[in-house]
C-alpha atoms as a PDB file:
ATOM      1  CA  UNK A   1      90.760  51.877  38.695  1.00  0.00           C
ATOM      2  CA  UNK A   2      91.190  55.348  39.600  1.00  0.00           C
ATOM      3  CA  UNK A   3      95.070  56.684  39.598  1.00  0.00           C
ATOM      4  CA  UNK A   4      94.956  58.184  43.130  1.00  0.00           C
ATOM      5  CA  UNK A   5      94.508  54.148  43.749  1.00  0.00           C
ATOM      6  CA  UNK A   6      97.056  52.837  41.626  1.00  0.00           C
ATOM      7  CA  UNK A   7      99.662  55.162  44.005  1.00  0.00           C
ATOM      8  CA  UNK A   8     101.453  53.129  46.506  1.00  0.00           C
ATOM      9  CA  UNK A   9     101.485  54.953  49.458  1.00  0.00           C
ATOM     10  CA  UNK A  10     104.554  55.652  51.615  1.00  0.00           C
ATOM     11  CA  UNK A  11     104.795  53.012  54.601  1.00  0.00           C
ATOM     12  CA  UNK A  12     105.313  55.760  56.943  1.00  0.00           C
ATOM     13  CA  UNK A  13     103.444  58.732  57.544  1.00  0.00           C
ATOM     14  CA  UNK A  14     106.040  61.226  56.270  1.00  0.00           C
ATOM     15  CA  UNK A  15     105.752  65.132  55.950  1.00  0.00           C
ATOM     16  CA  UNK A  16     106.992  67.201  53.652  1.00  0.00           C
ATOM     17  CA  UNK A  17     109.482  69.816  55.179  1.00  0.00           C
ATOM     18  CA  UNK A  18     108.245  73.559  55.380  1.00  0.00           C
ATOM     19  CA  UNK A  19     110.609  76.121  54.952  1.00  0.00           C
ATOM     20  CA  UNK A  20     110.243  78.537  57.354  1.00  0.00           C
ATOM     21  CA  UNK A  21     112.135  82.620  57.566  1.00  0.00           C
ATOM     22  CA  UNK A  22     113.077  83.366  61.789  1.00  0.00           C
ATOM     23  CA  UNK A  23     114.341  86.960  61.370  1.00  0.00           C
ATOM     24  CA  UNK A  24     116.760  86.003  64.295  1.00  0.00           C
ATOM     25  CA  UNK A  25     118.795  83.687  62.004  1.00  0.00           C
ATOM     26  CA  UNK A  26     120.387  87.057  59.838  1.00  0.00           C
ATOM     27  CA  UNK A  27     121.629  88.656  63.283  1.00  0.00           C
ATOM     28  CA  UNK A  28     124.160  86.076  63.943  1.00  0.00           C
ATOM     29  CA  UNK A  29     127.638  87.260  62.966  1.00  0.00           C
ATOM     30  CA  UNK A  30     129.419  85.218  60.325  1.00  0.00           C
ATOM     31  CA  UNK A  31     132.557  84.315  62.956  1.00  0.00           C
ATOM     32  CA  UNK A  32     130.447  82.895  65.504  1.00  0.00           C
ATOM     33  CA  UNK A  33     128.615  81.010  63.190  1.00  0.00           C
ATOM     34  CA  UNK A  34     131.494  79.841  61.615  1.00  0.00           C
ATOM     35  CA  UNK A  35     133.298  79.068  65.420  1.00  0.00           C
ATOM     36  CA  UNK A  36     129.490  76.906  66.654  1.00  0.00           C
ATOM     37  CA  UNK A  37     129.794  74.879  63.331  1.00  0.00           C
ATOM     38  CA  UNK A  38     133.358  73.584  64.449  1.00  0.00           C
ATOM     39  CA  UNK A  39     131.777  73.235  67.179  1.00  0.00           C
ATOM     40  CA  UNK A  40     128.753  71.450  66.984  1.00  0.00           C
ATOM     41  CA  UNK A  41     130.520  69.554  64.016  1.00  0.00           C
ATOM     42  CA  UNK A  42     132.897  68.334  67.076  1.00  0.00           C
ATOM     43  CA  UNK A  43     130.274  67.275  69.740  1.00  0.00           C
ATOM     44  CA  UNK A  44     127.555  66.232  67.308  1.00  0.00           C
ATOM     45  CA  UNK A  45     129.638  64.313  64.682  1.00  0.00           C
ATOM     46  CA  UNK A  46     133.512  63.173  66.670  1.00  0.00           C
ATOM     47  CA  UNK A  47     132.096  62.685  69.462  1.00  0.00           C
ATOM     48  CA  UNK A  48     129.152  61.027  68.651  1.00  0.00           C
ATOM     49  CA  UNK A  49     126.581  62.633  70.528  1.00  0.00           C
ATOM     50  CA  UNK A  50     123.824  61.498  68.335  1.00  0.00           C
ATOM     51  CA  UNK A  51     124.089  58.140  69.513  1.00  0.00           C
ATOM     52  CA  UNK A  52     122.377  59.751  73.137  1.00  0.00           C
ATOM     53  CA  UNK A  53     118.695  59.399  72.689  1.00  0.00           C
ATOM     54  CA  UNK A  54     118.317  61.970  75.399  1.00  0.00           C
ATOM     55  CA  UNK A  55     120.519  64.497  73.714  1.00  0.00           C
ATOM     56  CA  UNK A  56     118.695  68.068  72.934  1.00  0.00           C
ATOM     57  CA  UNK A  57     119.749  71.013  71.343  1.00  0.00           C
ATOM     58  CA  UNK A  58     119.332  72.938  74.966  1.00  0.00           C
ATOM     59  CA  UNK A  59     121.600  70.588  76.231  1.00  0.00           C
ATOM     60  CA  UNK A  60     124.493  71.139  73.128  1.00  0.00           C
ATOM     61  CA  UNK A  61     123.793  75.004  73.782  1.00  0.00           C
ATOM     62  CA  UNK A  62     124.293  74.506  77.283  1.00  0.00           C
ATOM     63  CA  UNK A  63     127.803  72.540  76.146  1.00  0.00           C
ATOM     64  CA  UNK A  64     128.719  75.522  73.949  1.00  0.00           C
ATOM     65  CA  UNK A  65     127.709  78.500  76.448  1.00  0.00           C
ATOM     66  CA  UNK A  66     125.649  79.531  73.783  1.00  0.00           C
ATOM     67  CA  UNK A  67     121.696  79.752  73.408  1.00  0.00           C
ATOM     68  CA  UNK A  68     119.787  77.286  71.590  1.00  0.00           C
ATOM     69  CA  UNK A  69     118.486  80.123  68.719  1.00  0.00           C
ATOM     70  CA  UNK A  70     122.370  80.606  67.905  1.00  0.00           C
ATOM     71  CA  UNK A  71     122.375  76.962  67.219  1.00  0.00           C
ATOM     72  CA  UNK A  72     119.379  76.569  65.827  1.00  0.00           C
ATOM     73  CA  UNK A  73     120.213  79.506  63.276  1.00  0.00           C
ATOM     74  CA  UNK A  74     123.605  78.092  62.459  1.00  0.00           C
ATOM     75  CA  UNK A  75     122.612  74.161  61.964  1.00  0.00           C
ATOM     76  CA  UNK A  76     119.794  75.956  59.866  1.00  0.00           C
ATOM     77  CA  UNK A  77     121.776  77.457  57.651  1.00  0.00           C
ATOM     78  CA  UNK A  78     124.922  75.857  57.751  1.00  0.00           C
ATOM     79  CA  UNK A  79     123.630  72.149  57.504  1.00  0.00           C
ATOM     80  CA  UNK A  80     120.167  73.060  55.957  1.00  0.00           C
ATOM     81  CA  UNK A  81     118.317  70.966  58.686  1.00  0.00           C
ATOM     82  CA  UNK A  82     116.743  71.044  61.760  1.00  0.00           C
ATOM     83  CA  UNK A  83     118.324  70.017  64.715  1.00  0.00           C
ATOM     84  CA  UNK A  84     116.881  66.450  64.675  1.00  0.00           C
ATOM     85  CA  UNK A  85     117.168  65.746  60.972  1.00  0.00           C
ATOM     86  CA  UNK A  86     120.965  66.581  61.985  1.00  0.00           C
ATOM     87  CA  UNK A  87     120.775  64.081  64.479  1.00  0.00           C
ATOM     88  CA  UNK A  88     119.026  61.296  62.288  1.00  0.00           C
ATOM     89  CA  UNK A  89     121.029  62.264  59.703  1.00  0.00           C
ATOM     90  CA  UNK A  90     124.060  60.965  61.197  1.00  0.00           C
ATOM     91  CA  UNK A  91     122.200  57.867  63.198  1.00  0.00           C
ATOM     92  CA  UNK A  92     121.249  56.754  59.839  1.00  0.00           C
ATOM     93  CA  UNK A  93     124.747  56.942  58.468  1.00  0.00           C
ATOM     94  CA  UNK A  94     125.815  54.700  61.140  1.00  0.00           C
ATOM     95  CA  UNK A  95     123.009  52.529  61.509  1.00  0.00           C
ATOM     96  CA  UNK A  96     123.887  52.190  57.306  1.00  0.00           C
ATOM     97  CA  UNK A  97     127.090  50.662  58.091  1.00  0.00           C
ATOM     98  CA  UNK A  98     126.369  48.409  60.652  1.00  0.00           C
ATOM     99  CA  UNK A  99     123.620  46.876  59.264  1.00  0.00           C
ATOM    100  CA  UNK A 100     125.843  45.551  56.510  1.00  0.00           C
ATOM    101  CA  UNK A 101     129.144  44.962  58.630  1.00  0.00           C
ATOM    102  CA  UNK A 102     129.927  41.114  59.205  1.00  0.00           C
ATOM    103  CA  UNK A 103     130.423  42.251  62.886  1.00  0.00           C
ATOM    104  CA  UNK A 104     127.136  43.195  63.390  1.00  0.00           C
ATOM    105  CA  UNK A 105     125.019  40.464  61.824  1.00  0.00           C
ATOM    106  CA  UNK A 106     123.970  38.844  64.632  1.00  0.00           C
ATOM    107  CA  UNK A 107     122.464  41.812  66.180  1.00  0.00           C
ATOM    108  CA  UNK A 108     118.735  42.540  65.027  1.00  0.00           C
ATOM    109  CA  UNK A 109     117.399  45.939  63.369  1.00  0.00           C
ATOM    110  CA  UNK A 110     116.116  47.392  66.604  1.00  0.00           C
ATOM    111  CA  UNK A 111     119.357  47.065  68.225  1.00  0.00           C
ATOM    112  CA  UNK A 112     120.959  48.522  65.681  1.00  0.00           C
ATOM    113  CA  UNK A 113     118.516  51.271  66.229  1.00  0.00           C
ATOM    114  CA  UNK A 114     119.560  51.731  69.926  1.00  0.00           C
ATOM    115  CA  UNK A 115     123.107  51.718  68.963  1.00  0.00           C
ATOM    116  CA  UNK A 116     122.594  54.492  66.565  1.00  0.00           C
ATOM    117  CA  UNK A 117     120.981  57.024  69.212  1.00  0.00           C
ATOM    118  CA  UNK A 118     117.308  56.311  68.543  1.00  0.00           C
ATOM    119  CA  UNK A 119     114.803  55.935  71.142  1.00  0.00           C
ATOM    120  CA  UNK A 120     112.471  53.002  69.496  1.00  0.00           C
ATOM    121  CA  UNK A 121     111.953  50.946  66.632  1.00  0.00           C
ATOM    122  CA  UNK A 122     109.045  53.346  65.029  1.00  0.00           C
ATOM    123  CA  UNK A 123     111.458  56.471  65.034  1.00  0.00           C
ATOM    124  CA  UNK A 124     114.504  54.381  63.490  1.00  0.00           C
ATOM    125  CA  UNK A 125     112.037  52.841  60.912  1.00  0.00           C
ATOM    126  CA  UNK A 126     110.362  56.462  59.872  1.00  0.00           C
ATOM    127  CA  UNK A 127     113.765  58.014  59.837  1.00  0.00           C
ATOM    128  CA  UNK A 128     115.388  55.289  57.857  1.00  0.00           C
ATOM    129  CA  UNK A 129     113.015  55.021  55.444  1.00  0.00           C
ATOM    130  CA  UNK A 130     112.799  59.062  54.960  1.00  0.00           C
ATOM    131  CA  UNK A 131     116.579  59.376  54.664  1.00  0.00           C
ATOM    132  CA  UNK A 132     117.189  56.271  52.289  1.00  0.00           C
ATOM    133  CA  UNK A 133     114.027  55.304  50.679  1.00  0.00           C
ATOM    134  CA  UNK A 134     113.930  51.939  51.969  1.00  0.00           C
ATOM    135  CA  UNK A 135     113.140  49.949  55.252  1.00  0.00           C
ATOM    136  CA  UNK A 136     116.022  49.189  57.294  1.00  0.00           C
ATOM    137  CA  UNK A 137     115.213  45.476  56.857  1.00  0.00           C
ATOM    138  CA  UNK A 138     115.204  45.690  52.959  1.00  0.00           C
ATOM    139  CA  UNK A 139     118.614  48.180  53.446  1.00  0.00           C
ATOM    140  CA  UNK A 140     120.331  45.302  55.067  1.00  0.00           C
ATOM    141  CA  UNK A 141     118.796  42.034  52.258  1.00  0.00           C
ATOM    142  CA  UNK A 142     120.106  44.426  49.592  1.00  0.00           C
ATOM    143  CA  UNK A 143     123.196  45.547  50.645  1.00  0.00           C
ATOM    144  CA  UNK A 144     124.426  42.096  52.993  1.00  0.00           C
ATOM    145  CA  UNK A 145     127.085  40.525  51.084  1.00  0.00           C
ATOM    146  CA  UNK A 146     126.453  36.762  51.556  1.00  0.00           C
ATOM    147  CA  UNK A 147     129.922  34.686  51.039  1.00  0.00           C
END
């Protein structure tokens, strides 16, 4: 059997990130970046505006009174993401915890999924399993504690 065949493909079709240089990311001045962090860090992350499957970056820029290069620059290099993987990022950190919280057992993976910001159960599955490794359904056998 050839090796290519003994490779167990990924259940999702997942790219691998490209790194890509905007020259407009250098022109934004250290203070401002540093004063949209708090700022998206606020909106994005205590507020919980990732649970909004609707929300866009035009519409956090339009929160901030900023443009959405600024905060595309400054979640670029500040958080080392993209916008969405910001997003997902913290959907999956929630969606984590309630899939193994008592209170939330009786709810099923793709509610979870809505709870957590995302718009369907194929997005919440890809993103899951390219954050942790692992389908959400396997996440929540593994890590349920059963008393």
């Amino acid at each position: 059997m050839e090796d290519s065949k003994k490779e167990k493909k990924p259940p999702y079709n997942i790219k691998e990130k490209n790194e890509k240089q905007a020259a407009y990311r250098s022109l934004i001045r250290a203070e401002l970046a540093d004063e949209l962090f708090d700022k998206i860090l606020n909106l994005v992350v205590a507020e919980k505006k990732y649970r909004d499957p609707e929300f866009s970056a035009k519409e956090l820029a339009k929160e901030l009174n900023t443009n959405t290069r600024y905060i595309s620059a400054v979640i670029n290099s500040r958080f080392k993401m993209n916008f969405s993987c910001l997003l997902n990022e913290y959907r999956i950190k929630e969606a984590q915890h309630k899939l193994t919280d008592k209170r939330f057992q009786g709810l099923t993976i793709e509610e979870i999924g809505k709870m957590v910001g995302f718009a369907n159960r194929q997005s919440f599955y890809a993103s899951f399993y390219r954050v942790v490794g692992e389908t959400p359904n396997n996440y929540r056998r593994k890590h349920t504690i059963i008393k």
